[in-house]
Protein backbone atom coordinates (compact mmCIF):
# COMPACT_ATOMS: atom_id res chain seq x y z
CA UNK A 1 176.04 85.92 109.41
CA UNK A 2 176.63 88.01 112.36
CA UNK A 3 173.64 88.22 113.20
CA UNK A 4 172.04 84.83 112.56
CA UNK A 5 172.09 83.79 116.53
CA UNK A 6 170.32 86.71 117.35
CA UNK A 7 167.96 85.79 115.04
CA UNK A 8 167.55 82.02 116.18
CA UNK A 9 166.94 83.26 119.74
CA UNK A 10 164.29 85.78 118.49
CA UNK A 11 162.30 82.78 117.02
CA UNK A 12 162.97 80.93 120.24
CA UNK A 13 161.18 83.84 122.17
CA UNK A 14 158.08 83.46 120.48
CA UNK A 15 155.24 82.51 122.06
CA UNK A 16 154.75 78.90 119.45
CA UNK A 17 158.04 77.65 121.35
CA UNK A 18 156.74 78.15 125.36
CA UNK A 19 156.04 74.84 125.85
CA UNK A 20 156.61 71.58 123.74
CA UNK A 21 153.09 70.81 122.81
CA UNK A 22 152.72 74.11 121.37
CA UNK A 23 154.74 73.66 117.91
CA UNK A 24 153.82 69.86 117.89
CA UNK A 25 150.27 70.62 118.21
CA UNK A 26 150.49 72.72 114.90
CA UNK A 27 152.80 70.40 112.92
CA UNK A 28 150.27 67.46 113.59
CA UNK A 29 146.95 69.51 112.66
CA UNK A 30 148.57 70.77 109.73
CA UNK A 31 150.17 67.66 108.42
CA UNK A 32 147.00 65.40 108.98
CA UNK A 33 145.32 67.80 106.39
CA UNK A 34 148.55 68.37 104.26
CA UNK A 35 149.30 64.29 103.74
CA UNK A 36 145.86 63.01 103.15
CA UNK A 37 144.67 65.83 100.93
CA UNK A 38 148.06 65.08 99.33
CA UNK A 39 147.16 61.05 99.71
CA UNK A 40 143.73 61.40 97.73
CA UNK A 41 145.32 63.68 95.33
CA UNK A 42 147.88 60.75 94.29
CA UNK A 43 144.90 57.99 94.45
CA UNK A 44 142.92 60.54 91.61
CA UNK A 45 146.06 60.49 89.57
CA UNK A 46 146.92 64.70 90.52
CA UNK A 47 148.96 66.37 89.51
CA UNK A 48 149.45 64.32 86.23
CA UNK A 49 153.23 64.17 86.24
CA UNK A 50 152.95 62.46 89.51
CA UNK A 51 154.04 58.87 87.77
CA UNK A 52 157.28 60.13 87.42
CA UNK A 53 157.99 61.00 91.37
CA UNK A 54 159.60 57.56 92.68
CA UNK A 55 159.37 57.64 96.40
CA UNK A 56 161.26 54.77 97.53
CA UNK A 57 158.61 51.72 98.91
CA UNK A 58 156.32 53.73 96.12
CA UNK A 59 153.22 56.21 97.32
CA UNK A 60 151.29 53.77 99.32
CA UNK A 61 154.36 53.00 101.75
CA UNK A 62 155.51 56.85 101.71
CA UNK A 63 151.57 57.65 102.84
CA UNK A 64 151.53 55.43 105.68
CA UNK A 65 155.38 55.97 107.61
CA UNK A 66 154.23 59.81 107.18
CA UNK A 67 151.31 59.61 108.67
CA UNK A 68 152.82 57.22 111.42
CA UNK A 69 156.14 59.05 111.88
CA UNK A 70 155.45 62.24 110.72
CA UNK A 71 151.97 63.04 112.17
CA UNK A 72 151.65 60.86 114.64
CA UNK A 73 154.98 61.32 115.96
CA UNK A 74 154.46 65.27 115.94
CA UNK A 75 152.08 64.59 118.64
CA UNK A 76 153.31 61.88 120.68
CA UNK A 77 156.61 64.23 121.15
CA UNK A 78 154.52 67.48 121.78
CA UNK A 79 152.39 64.61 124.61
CA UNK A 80 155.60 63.98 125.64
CA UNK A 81 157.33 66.96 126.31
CA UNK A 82 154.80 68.21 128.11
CA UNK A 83 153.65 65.34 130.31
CA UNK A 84 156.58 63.81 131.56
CA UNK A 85 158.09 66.95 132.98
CA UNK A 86 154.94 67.65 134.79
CA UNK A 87 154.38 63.99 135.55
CA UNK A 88 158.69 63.54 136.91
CA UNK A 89 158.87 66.85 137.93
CA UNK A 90 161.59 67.97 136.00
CA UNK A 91 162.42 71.03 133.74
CA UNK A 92 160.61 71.29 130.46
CA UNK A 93 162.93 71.20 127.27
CA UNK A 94 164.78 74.77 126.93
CA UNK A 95 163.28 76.73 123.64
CA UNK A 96 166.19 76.86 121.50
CA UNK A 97 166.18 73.06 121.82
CA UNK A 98 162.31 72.88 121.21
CA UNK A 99 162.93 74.83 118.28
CA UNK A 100 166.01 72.47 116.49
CA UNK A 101 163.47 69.51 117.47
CA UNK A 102 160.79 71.02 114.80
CA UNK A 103 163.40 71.51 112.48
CA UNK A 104 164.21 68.47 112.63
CA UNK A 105 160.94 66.64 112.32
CA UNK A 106 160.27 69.47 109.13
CA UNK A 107 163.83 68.20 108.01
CA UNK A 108 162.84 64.70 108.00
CA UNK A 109 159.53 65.65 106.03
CA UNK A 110 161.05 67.35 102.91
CA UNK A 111 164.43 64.26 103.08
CA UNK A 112 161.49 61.87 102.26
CA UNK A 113 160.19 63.90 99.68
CA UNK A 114 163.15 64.48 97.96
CA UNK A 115 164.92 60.81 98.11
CA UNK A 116 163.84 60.22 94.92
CA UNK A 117 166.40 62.98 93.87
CA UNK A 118 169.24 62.44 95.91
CA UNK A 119 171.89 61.24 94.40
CA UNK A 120 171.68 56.78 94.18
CA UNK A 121 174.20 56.91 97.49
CA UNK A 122 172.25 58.65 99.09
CA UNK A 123 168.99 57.86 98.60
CA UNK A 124 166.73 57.38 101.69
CA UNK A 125 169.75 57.40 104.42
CA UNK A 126 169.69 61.31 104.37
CA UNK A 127 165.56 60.83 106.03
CA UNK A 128 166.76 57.94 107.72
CA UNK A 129 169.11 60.26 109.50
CA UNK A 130 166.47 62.87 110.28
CA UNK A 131 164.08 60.64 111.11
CA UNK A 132 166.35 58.54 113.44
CA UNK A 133 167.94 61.79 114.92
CA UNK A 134 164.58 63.07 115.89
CA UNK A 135 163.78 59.60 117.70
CA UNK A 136 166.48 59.87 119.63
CA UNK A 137 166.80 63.53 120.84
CA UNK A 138 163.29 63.10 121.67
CA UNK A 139 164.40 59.84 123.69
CA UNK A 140 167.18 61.52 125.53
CA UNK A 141 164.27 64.52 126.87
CA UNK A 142 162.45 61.80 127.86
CA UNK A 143 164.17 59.15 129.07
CA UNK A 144 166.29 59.99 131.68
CA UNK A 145 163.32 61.97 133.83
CA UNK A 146 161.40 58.61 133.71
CA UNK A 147 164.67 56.68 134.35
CA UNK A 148 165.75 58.80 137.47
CA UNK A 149 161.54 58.28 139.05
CA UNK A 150 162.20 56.35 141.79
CA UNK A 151 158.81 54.15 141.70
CA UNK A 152 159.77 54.30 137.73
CA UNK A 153 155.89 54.88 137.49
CA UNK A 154 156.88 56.56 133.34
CA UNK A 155 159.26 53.76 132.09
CA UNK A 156 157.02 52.26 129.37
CA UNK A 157 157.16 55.57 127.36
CA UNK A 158 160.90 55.37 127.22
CA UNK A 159 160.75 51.57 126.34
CA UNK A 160 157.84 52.60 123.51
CA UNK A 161 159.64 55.35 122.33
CA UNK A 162 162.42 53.39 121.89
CA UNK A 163 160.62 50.44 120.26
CA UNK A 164 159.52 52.70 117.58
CA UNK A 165 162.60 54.23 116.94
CA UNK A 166 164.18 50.76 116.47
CA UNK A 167 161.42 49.67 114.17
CA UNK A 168 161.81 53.10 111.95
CA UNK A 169 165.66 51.94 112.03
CA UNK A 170 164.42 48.46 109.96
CA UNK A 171 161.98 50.22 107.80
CA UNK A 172 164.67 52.67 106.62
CA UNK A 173 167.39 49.25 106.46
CA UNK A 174 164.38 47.70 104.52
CA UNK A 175 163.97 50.29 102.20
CA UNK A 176 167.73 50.86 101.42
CA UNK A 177 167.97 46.89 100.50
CA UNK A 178 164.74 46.34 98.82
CA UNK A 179 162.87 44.32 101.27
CA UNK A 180 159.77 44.38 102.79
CA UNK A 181 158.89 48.21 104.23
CA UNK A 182 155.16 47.69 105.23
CA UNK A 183 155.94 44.76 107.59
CA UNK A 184 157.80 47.30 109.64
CA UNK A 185 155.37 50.15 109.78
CA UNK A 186 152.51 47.15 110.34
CA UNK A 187 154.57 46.67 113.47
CA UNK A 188 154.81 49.88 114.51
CA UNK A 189 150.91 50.58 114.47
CA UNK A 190 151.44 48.06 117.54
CA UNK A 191 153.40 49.82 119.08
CA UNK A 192 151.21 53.24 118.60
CA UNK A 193 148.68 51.22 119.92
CA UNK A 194 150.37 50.50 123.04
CA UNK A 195 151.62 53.72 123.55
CA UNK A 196 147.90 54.71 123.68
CA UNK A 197 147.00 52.54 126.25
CA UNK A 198 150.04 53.55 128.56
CA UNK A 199 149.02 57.28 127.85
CA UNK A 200 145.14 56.54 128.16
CA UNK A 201 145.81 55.12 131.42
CA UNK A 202 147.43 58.46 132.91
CA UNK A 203 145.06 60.81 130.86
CA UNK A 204 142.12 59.68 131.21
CA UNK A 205 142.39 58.83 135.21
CA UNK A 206 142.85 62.96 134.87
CA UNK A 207 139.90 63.65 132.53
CA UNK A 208 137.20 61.31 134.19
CA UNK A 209 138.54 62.16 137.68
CA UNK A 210 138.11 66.00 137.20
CA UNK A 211 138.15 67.84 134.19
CA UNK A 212 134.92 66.26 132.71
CA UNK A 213 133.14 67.76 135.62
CA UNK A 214 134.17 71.18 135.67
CA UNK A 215 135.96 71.66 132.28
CA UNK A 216 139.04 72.42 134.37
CA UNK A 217 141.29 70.28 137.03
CA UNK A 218 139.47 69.21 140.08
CA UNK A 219 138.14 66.32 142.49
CA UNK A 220 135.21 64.15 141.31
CA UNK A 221 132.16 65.08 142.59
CA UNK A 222 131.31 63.30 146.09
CA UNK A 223 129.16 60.16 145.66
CA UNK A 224 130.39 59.32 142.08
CA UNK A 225 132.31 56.61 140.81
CA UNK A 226 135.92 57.16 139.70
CA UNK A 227 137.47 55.69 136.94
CA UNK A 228 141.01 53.58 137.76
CA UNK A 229 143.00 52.28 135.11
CA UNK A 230 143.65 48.88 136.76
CA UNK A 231 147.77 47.46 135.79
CA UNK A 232 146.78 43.54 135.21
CA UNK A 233 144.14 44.05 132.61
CA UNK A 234 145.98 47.47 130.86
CA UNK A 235 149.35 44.81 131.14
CA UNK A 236 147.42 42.26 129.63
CA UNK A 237 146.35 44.24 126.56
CA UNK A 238 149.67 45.61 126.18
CA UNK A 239 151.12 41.69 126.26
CA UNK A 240 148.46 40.22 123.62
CA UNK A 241 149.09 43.59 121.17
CA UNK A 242 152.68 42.96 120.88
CA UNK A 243 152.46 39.46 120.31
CA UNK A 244 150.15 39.78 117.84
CA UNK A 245 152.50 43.06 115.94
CA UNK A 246 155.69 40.12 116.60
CA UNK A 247 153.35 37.16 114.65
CA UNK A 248 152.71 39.40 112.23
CA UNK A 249 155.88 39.99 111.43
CA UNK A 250 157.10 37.09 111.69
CA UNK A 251 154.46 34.90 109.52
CA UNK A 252 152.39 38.08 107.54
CA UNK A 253 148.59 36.56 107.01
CA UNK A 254 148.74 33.76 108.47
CA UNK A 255 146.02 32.02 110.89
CA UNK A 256 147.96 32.04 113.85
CA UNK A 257 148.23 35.64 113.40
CA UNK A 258 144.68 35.80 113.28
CA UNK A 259 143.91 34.01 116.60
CA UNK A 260 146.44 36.34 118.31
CA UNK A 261 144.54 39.45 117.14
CA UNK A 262 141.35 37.93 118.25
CA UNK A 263 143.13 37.76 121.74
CA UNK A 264 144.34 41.25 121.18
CA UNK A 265 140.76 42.19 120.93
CA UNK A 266 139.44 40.27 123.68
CA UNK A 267 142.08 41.84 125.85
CA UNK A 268 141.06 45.40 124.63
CA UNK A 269 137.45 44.49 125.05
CA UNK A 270 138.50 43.51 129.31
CA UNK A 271 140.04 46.73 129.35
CA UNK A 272 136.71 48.66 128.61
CA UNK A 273 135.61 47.31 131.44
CA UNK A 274 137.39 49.95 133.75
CA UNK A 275 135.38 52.38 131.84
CA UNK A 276 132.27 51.54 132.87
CA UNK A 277 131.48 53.79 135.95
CA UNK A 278 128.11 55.09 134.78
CA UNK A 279 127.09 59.24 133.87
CA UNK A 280 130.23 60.63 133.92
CA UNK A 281 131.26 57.97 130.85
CA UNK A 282 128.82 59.96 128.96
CA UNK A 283 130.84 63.95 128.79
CA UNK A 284 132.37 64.44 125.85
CA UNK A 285 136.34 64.40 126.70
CA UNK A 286 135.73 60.62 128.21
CA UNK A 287 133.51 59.25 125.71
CA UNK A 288 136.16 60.13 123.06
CA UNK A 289 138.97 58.72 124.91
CA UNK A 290 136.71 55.68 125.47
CA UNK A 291 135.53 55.35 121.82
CA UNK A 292 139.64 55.36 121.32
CA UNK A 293 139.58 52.02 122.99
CA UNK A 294 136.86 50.30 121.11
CA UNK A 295 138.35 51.36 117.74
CA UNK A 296 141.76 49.69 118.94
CA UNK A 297 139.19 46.43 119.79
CA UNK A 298 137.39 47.04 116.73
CA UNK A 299 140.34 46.96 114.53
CA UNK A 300 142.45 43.95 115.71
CA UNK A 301 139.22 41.82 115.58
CA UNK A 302 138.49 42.98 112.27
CA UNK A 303 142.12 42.28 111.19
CA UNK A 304 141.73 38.67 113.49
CA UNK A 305 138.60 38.15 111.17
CA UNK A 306 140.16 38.57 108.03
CA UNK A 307 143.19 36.79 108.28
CA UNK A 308 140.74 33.96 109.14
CA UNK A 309 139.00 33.74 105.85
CA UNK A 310 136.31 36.79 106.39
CA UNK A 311 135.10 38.40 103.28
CA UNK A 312 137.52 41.63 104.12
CA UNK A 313 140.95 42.81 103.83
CA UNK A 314 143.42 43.12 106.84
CA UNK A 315 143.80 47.13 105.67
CA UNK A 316 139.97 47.03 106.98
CA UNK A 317 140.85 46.44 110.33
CA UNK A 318 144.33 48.44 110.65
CA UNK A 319 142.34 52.06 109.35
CA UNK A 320 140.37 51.72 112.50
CA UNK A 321 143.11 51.24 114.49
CA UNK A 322 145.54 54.01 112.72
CA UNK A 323 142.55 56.41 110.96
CA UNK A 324 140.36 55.29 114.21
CA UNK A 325 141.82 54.56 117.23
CA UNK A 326 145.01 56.34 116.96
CA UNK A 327 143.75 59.81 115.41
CA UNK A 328 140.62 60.10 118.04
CA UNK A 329 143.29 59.77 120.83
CA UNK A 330 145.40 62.51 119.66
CA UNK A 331 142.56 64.64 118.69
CA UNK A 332 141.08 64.35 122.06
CA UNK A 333 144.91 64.80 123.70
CA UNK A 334 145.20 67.91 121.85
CA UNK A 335 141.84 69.19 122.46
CA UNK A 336 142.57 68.84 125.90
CA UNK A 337 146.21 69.35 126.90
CA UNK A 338 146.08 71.91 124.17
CA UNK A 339 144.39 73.96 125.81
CA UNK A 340 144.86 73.50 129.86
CA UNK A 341 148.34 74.04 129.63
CA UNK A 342 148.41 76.69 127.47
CA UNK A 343 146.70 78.89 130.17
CA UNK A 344 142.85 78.06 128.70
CA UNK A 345 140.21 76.41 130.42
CA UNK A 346 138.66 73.39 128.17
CA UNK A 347 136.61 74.25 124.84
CA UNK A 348 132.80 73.80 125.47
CA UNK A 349 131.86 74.52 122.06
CA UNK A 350 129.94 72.26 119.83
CA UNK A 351 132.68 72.09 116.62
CA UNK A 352 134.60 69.15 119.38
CA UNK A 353 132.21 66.32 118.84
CA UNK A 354 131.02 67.02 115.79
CA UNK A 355 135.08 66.98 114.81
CA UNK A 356 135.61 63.71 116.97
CA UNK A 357 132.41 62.16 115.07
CA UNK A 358 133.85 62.88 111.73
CA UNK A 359 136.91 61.13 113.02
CA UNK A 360 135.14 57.91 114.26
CA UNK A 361 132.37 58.06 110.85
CA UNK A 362 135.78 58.13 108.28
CA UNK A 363 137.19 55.45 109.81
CA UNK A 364 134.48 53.32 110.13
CA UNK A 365 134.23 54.36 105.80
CA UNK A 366 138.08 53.35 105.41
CA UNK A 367 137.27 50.28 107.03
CA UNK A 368 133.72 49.50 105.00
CA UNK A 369 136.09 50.50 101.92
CA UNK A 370 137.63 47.25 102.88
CA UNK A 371 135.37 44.52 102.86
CA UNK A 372 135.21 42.62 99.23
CA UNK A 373 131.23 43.32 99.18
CA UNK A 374 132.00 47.35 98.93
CA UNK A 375 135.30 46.81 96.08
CA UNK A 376 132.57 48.95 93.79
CA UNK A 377 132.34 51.35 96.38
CA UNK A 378 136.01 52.04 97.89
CA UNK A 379 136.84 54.83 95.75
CA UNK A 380 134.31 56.92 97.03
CA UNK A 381 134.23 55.44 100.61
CA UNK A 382 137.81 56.49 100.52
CA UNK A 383 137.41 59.69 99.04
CA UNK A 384 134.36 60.20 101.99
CA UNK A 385 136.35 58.95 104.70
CA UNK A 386 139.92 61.15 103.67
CA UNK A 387 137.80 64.08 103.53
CA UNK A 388 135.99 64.02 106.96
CA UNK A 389 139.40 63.09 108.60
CA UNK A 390 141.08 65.73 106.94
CA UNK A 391 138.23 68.27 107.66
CA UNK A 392 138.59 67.15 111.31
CA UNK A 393 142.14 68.17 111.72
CA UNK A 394 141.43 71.31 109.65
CA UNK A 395 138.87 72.36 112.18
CA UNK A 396 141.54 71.65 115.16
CA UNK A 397 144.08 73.88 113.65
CA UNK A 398 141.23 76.37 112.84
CA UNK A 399 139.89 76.79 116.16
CA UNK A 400 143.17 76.20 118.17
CA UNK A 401 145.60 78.00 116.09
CA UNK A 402 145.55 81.76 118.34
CA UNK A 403 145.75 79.42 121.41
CA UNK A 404 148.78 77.42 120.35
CA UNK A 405 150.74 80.39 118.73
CA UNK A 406 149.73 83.01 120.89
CA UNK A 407 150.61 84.36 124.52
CA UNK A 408 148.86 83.16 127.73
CA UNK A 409 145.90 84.84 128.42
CA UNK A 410 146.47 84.78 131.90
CA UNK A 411 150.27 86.34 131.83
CA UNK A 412 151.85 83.49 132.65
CA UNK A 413 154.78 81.29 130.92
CA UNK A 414 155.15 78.06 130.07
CA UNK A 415 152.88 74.92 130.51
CA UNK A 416 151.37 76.03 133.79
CA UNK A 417 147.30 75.22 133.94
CA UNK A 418 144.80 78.17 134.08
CA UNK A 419 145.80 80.96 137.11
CA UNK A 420 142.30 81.73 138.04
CA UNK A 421 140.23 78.37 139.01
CA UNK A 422 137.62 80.02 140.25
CA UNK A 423 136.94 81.05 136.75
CA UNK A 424 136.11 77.70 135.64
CA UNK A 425 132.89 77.25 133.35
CA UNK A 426 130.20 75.22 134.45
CA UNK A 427 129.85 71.80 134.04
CA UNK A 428 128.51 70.66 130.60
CA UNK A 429 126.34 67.54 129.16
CA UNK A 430 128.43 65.90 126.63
């Protein structure tokens, strides 16, 4: 035991644990390909002695909190802990502490999976607690550097982060007294959603602005528009989607909860409007944050639609907003921030849109898997669409593995952009 801190600050030191994405990057490629290969195993009845493994809320409510608060969170903490220090100007988290946060999102993983064999008093409280704990540590990194911002500019991640950590508190409370689970994960898709917008709004003011142009950090070219993420209609969207998530929950399918996802929609629709600042929409890193946007439009009309009588179910419309919306974003995040701040100008190479197109075609085959015209179908719509979003992530982790566990190419440490900007690539098409 003697020497077990020497050996914790030897992990520390390596180069995964430099800089908060890094770790979170990984645990988010790998678990999108881990869960939903896992997912369509369970839906083809494999391995066959899966019927007796009784996840509490049962397989279907197990896939989607981990692919909310297990993948998704993996990347909205390694976003997190790598934006807000450079966007507060504070210190990045220390590595030892990087380090416990990844064991404690892995922790939180293997509770779930094993609640069925807990002990009855323990059941799910032991991945509530991990779950929970990783919520807040990542809430106290984050939230006093937004806090302490004089203009406050950062605030809405702290209140988002802590909106989903107090819905993942009911989910757990609903799980442990046998009520109704989903209705708190459907509400938290809301709240992913809005976290998107307040992230889109900072990242992609970068990514039009400058890195489209150049593939690295830089001004817009002279004479072109520039995009601007403008507060009323971004506040707006961010109003309608949480009124619709609190209907929701409040009524389930009902037809007022319809109208106020048509209004979600409509907002989301106003807010592509900013987007609209002609050739330099059409390079690849803004057309996928842009596409982002018209899933999350997409989806809450086609969830508006069907709670309004449409021939579809509700699940239609929330795949393009969760397989859609919400896995395009933090593909593109990664591809991007990924890379720039791990010392590497951006990836030119044609396996990025062909990966973001797989992303956008299996959602839209979740969401045809959904309408009551295609119930002969959905098996192997969902079988398609699992596969290409799987593949997706397993080309991510392919291609940015040696760039997310190895050292900086440039010598440097920690989540510095490139050294050289001079070396910049050219410009590209798409």
């Amino acid at each position: 035991m003697k020497g077990w801190p020497d050996y914790r600050v030897s992990i520390a030191r390596h180069p995964l644990f430099m800089c908060g994405f890094r770790p979170f990057f990984v645990l988010t490629a790998a678990s999108a390909t881990l869960f939903m290969a896992a997912w369509l195993a369970a839906l083809a009845g494999w391995p066959p002695g899966l019927s007796a493994w009784r996840v509490p809320g049962g397989l279907s409510v197990w896939h989607a909190h981990e692919l909310m608060f297990g993948f998704s969170m993996a990347s909205v903490a390694g976003f997190l802990l790598t934006a807000v220090p450079e966007f507060t100007g504070t210190a990045p988290i220390s590595r030892r502490a990087l380090a416990a946060l990844v064991l404690l999102w892995l922790a939180a993983r293997a509770a779930y999976l094993c609640a069925s064999w807990w002990p009855a008093p323990l059941g799910v409280w032991p991945a509530a607690l991990c779950n929970l704990g990783m919520s807040a540590v990542l809430l106290a990194q984050v939230g006093p550097p937004v806090w302490r911002d004089p203009e406050r500019r950062h605030i809405g991640f702290a209140w988002a982060l802590g909106a989903l950590g107090g819905l993942q508190a009911g989910f757990f409370a609903s799980l442990a007294l046998g009520g109704d689970a989903m209705a708190w994960l459907h509400a938290a898709a809301g709240a992913f959603m809005i976290l998107i917008v307040i992230a889109g709004s900072r990242v992609s003011m970068s990514v039009v602005n400058g890195y489209i142009e150049a593939g690295r950090p830089g001004a817009a070219p002279a004479g072109e528009a520039v995009y601007l993420a403008r507060p009323p209609r971004r506040y707006l969207a961010i109003f309608a989607m949480a009124v619709c998530s609190a209907v929701e929950f409040a009524l389930g399918a009902d037809v007022v909860t319809g109208w106020t996802a048509l209004a979600a929609a409509a907002a989301m629709f106003n807010l592509l409007n900013d987007w609209h600042i002609g050739r330099a929409l059409f390079t690849r890193w803004a057309l996928m944050l842009y596409a982002s946007y018209w899933l999350i439009a997409l989806g809450y009309a086609a969830m508006g639609a069907a709670w309004l009588g449409a021939p579809m179910a509700p699940s239609a419309g929330r795949h393009l907003l969760m397989a859609g919306a919400m896995a395009l974003a933090i593909f593109t995040v990664m591809s991007l921030a990924g890379r720039i701040h791990a010392g590497q100008w951006l990836d030119r190479r044609g396996w990025v849109p062909v990966a973001a197109a797989a992303l956008v075609a299996a959602a839209l085959l979740r969401a045809l898997a959904g309408l009551w015209s295609a119930a002969g179908w959905a098996p192997l719509l969902v079988l398609a669409s699992g596969v290409l979003w799987s593949a997706a992530f397993g080309a991510y982790l392919w291609h940015a593995w040696p760039v997310l566990t190895g050292p900086r190419s440039d010598g440097l440490d920690g989540c510095a952009e490139p050294a050289e900007k001079s070396a910049a690539p050219h410009s590209e098409p798409c």
